[in-house]
PDB file of N, CA and C in Angstrom:
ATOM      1  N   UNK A   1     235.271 184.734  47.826  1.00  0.00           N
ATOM      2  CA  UNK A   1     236.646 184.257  47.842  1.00  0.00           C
ATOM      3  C   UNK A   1     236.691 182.923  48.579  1.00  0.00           C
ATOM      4  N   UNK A   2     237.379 182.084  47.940  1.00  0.00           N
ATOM      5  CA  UNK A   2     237.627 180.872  48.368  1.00  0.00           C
ATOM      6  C   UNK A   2     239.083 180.591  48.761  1.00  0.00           C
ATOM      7  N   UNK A   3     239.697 180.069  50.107  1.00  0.00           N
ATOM      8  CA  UNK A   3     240.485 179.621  50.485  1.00  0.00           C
ATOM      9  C   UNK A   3     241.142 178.002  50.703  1.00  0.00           C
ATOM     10  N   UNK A   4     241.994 177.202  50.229  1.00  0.00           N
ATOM     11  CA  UNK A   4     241.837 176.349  50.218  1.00  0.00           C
ATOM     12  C   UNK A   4     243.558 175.969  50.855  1.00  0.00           C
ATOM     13  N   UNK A   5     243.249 174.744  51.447  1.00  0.00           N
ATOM     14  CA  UNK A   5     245.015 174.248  52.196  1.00  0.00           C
ATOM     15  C   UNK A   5     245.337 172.727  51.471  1.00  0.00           C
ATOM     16  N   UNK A   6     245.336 172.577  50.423  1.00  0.00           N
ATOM     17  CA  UNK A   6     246.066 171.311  49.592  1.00  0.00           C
ATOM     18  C   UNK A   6     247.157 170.359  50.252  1.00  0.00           C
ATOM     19  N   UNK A   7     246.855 169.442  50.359  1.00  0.00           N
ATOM     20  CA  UNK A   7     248.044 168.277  50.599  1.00  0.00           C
ATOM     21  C   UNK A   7     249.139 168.148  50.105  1.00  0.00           C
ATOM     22  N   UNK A   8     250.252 168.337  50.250  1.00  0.00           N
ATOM     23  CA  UNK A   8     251.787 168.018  48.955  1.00  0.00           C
ATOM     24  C   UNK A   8     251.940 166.646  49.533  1.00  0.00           C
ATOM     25  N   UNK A   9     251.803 165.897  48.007  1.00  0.00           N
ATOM     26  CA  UNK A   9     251.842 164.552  47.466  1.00  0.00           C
ATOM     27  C   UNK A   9     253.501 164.211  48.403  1.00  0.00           C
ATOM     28  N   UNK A  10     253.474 163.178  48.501  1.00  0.00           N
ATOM     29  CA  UNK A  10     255.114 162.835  49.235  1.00  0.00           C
ATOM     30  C   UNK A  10     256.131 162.619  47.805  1.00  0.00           C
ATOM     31  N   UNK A  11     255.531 162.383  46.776  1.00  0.00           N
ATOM     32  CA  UNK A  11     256.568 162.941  45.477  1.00  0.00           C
ATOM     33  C   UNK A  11     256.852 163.972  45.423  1.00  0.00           C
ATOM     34  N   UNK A  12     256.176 165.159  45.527  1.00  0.00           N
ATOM     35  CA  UNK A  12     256.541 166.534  45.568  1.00  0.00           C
ATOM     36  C   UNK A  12     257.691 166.993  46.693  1.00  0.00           C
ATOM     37  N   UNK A  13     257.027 166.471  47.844  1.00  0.00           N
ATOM     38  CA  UNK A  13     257.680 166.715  48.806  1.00  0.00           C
ATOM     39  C   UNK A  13     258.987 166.550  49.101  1.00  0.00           C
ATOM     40  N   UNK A  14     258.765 165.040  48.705  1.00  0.00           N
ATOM     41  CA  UNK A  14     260.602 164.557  48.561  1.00  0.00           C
ATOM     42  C   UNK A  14     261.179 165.257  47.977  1.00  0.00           C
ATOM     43  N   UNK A  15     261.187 166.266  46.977  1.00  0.00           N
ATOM     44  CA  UNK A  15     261.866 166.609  46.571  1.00  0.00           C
ATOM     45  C   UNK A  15     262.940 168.229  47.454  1.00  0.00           C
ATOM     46  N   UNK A  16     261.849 168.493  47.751  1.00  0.00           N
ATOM     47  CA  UNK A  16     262.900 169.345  48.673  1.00  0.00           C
ATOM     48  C   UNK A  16     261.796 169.560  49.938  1.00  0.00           C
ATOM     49  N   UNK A  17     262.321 169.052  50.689  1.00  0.00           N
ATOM     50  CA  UNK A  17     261.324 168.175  52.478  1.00  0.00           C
ATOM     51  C   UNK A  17     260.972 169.804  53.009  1.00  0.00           C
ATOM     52  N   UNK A  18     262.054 170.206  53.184  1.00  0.00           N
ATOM     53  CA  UNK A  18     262.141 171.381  54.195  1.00  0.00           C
ATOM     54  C   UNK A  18     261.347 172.688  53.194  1.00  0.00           C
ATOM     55  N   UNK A  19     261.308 172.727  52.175  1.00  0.00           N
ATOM     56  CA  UNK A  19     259.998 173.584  51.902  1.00  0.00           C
ATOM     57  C   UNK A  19     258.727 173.540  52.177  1.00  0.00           C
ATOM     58  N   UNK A  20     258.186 172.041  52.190  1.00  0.00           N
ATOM     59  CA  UNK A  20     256.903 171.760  52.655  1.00  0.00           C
ATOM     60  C   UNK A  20     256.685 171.558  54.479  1.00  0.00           C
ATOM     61  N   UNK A  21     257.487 171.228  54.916  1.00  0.00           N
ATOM     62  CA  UNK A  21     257.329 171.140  56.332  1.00  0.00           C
ATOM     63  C   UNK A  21     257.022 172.071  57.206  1.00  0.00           C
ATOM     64  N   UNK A  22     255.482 172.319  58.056  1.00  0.00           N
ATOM     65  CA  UNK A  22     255.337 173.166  58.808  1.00  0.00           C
ATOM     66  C   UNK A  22     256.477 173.455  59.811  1.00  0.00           C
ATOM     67  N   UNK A  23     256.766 174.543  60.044  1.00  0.00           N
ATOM     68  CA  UNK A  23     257.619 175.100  61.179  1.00  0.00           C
ATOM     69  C   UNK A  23     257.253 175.960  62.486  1.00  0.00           C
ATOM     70  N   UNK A  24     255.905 176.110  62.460  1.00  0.00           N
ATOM     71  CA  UNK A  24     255.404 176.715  63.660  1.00  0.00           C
ATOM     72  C   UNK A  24     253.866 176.490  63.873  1.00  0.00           C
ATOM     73  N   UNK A  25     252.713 176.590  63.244  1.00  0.00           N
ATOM     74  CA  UNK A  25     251.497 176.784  63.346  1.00  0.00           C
ATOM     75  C   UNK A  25     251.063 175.947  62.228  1.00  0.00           C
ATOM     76  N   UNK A  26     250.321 175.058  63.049  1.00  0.00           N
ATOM     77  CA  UNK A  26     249.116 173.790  62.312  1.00  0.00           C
ATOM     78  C   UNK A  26     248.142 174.359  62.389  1.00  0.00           C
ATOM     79  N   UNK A  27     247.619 174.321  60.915  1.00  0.00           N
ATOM     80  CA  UNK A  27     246.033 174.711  60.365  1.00  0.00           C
ATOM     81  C   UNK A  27     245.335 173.302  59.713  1.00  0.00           C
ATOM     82  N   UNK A  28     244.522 172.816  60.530  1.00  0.00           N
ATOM     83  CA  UNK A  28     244.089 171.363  59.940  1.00  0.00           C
ATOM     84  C   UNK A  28     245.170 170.337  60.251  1.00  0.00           C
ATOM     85  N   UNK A  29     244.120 169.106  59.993  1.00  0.00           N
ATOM     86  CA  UNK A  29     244.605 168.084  60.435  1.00  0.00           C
ATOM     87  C   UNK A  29     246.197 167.244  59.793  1.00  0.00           C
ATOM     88  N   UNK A  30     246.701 167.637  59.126  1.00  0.00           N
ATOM     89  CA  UNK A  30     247.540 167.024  58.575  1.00  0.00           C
ATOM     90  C   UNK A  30     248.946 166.528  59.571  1.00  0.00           C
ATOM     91  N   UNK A  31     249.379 167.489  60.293  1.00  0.00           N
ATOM     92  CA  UNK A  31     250.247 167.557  61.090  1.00  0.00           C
ATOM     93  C   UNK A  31     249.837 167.829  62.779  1.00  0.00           C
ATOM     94  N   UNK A  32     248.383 167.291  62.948  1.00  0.00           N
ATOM     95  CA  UNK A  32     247.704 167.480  64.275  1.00  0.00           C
ATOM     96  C   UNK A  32     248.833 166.068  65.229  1.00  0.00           C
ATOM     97  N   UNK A  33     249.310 166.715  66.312  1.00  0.00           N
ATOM     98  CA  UNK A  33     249.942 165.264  67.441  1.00  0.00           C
ATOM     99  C   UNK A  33     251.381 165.501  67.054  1.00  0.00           C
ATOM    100  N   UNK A  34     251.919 166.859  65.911  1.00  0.00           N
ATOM    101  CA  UNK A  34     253.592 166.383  65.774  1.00  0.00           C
ATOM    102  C   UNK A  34     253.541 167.235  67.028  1.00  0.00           C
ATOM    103  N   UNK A  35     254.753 166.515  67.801  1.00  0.00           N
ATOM    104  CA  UNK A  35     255.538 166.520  68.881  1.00  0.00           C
ATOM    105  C   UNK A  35     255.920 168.051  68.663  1.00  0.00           C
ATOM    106  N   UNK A  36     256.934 168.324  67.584  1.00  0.00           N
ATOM    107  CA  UNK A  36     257.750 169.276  67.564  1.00  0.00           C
ATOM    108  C   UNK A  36     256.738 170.876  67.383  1.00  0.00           C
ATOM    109  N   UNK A  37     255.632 170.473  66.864  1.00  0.00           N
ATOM    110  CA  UNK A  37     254.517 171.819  67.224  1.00  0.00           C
ATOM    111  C   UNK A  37     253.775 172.033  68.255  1.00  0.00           C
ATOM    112  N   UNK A  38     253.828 171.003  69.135  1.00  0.00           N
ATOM    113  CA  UNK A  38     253.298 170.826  70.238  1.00  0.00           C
ATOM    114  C   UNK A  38     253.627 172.686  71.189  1.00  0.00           C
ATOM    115  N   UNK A  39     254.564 173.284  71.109  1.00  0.00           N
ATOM    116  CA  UNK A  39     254.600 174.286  71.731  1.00  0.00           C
ATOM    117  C   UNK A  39     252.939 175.401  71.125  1.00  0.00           C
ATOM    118  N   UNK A  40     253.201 175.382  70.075  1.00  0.00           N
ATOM    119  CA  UNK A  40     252.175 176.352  69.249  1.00  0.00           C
ATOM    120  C   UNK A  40     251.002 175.724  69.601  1.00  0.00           C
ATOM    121  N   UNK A  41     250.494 174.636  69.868  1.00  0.00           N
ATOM    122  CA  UNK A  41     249.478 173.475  69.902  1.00  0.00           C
ATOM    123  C   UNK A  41     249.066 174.736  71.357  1.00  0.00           C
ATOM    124  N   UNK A  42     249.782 174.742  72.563  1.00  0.00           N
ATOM    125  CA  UNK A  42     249.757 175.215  73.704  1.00  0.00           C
ATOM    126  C   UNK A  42     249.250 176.777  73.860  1.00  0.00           C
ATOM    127  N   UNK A  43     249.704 177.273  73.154  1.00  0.00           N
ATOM    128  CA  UNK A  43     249.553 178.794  72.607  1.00  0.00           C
ATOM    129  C   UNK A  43     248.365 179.213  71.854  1.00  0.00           C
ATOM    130  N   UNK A  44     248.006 178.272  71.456  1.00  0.00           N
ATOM    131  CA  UNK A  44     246.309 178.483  70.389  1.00  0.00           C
ATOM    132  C   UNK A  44     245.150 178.106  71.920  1.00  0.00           C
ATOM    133  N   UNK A  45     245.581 176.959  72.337  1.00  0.00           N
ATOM    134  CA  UNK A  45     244.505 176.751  73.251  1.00  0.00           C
ATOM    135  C   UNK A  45     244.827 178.336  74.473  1.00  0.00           C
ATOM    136  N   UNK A  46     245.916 178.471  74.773  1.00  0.00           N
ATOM    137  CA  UNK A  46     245.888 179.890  75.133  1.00  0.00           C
ATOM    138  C   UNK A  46     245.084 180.855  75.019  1.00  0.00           C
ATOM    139  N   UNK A  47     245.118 181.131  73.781  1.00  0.00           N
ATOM    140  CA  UNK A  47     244.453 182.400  72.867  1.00  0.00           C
ATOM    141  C   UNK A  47     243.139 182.258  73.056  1.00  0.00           C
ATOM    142  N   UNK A  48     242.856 180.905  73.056  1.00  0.00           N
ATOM    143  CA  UNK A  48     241.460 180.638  73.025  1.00  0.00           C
ATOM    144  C   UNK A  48     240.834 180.784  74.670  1.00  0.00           C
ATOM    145  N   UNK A  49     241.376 180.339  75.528  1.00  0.00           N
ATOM    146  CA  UNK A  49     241.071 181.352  76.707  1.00  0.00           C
ATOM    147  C   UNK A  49     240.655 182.621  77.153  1.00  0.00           C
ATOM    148  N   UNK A  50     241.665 183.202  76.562  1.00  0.00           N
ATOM    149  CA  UNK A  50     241.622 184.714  76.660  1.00  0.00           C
ATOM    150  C   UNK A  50     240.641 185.014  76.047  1.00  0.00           C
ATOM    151  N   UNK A  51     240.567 184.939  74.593  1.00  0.00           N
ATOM    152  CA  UNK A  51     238.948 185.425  74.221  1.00  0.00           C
ATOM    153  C   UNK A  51     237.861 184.689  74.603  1.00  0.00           C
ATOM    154  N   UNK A  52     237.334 183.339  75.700  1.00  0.00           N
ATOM    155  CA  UNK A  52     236.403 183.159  75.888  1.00  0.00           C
ATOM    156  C   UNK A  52     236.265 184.268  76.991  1.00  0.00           C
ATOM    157  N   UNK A  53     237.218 184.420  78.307  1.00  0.00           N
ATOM    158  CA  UNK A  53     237.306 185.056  79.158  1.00  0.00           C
ATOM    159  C   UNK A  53     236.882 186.801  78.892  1.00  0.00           C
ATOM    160  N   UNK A  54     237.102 187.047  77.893  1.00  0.00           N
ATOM    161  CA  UNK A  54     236.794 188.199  77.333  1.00  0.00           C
ATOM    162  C   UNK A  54     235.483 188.690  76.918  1.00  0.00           C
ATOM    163  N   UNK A  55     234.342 187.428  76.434  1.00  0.00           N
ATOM    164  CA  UNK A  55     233.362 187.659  76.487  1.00  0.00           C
ATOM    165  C   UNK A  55     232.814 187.214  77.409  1.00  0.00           C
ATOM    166  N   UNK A  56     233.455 186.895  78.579  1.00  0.00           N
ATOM    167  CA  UNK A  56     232.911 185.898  79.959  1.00  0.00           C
ATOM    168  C   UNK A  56     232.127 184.888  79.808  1.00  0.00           C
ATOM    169  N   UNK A  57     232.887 184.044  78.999  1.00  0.00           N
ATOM    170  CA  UNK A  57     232.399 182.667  78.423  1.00  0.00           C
ATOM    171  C   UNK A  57     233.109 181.430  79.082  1.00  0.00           C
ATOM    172  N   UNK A  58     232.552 180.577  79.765  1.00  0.00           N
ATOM    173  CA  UNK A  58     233.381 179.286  79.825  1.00  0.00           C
ATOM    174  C   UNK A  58     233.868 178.226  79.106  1.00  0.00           C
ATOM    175  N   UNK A  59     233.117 177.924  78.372  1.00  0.00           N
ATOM    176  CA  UNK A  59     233.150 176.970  77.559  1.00  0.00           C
ATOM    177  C   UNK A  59     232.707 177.259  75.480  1.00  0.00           C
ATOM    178  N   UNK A  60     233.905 176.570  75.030  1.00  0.00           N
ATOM    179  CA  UNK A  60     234.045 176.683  73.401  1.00  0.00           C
ATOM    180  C   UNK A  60     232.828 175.809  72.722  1.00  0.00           C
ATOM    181  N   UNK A  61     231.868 175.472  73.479  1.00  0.00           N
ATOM    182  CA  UNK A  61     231.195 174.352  72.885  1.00  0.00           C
ATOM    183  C   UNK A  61     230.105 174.755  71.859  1.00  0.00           C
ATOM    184  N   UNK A  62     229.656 176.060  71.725  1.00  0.00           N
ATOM    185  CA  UNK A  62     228.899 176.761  70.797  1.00  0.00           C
ATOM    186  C   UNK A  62     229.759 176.940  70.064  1.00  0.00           C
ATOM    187  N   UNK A  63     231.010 177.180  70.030  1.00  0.00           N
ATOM    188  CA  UNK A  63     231.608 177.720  68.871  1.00  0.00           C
ATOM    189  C   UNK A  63     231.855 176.240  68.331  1.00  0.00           C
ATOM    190  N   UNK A  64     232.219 175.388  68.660  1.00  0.00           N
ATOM    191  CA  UNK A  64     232.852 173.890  68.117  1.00  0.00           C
ATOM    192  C   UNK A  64     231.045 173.514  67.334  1.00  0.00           C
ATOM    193  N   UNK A  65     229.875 173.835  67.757  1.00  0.00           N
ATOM    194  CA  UNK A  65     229.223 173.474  67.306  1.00  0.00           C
ATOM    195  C   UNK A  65     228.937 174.464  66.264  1.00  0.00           C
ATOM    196  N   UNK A  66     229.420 175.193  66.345  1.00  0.00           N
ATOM    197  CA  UNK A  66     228.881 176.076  64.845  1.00  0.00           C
ATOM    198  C   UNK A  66     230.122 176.319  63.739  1.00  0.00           C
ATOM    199  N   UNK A  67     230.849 175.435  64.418  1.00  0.00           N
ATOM    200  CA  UNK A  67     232.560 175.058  62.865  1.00  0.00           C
ATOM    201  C   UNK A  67     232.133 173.781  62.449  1.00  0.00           C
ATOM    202  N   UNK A  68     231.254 173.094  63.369  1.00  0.00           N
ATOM    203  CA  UNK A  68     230.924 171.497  62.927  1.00  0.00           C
ATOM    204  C   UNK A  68     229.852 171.569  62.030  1.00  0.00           C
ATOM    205  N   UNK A  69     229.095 172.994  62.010  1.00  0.00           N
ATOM    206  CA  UNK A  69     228.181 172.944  60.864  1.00  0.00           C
ATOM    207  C   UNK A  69     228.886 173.530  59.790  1.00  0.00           C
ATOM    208  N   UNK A  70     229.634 174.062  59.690  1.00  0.00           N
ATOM    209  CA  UNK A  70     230.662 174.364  58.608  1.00  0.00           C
ATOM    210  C   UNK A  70     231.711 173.355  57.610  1.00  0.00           C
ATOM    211  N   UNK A  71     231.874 172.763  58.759  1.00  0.00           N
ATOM    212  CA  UNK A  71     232.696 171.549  58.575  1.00  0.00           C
ATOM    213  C   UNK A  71     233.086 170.847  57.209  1.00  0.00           C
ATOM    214  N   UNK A  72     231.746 170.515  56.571  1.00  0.00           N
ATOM    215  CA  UNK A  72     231.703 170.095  54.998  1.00  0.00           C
ATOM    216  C   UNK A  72     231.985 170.650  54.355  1.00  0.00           C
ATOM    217  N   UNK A  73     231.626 171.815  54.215  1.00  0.00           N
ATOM    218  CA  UNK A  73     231.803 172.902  53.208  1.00  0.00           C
ATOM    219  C   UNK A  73     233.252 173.722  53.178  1.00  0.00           C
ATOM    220  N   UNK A  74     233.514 173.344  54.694  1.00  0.00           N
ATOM    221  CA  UNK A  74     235.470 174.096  54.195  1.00  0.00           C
ATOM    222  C   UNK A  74     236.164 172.308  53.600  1.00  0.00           C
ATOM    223  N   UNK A  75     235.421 171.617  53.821  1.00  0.00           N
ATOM    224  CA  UNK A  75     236.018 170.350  53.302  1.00  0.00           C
ATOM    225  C   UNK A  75     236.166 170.464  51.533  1.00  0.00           C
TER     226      UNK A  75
END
């Protein structure tokens, strides 16, 4: 199974804004830095605490290195 997150063209979009506009949770870069998700932005790095802390881990840097080998291929 393949999952995929598509761009809506700003023709599409225009047409009715508020269907396409995230309202809580950014997946990928498209809407990475809006202000107004910035709360949820706070809440993921959260989450991500808790489960390093959980396996008594400090640092995400094995995991960032093993999504960076992934990287292309969810591209």
């Amino acid at each position: 199974m393949v999952c995929c997150i598509f761009k809506v063209y700003d023709k599409l979009r225009g047409e009715n804004k508020e269907a396409y506009e995230l309202k809580v949770l950014v997946i990928g870069p498209y809407y990475h830095g809006d202000k107004k998700l910035q709360g949820m932005e706070e809440q993921k790095l959260w989450y991500v605490q808790q489960l390093l802390e959980r396996r008594n881990e400090t640092s995400v840097d094995k995991y960032i290195m093993a999504l960076s080998d992934m990287e292309e291929g969810a591209r």
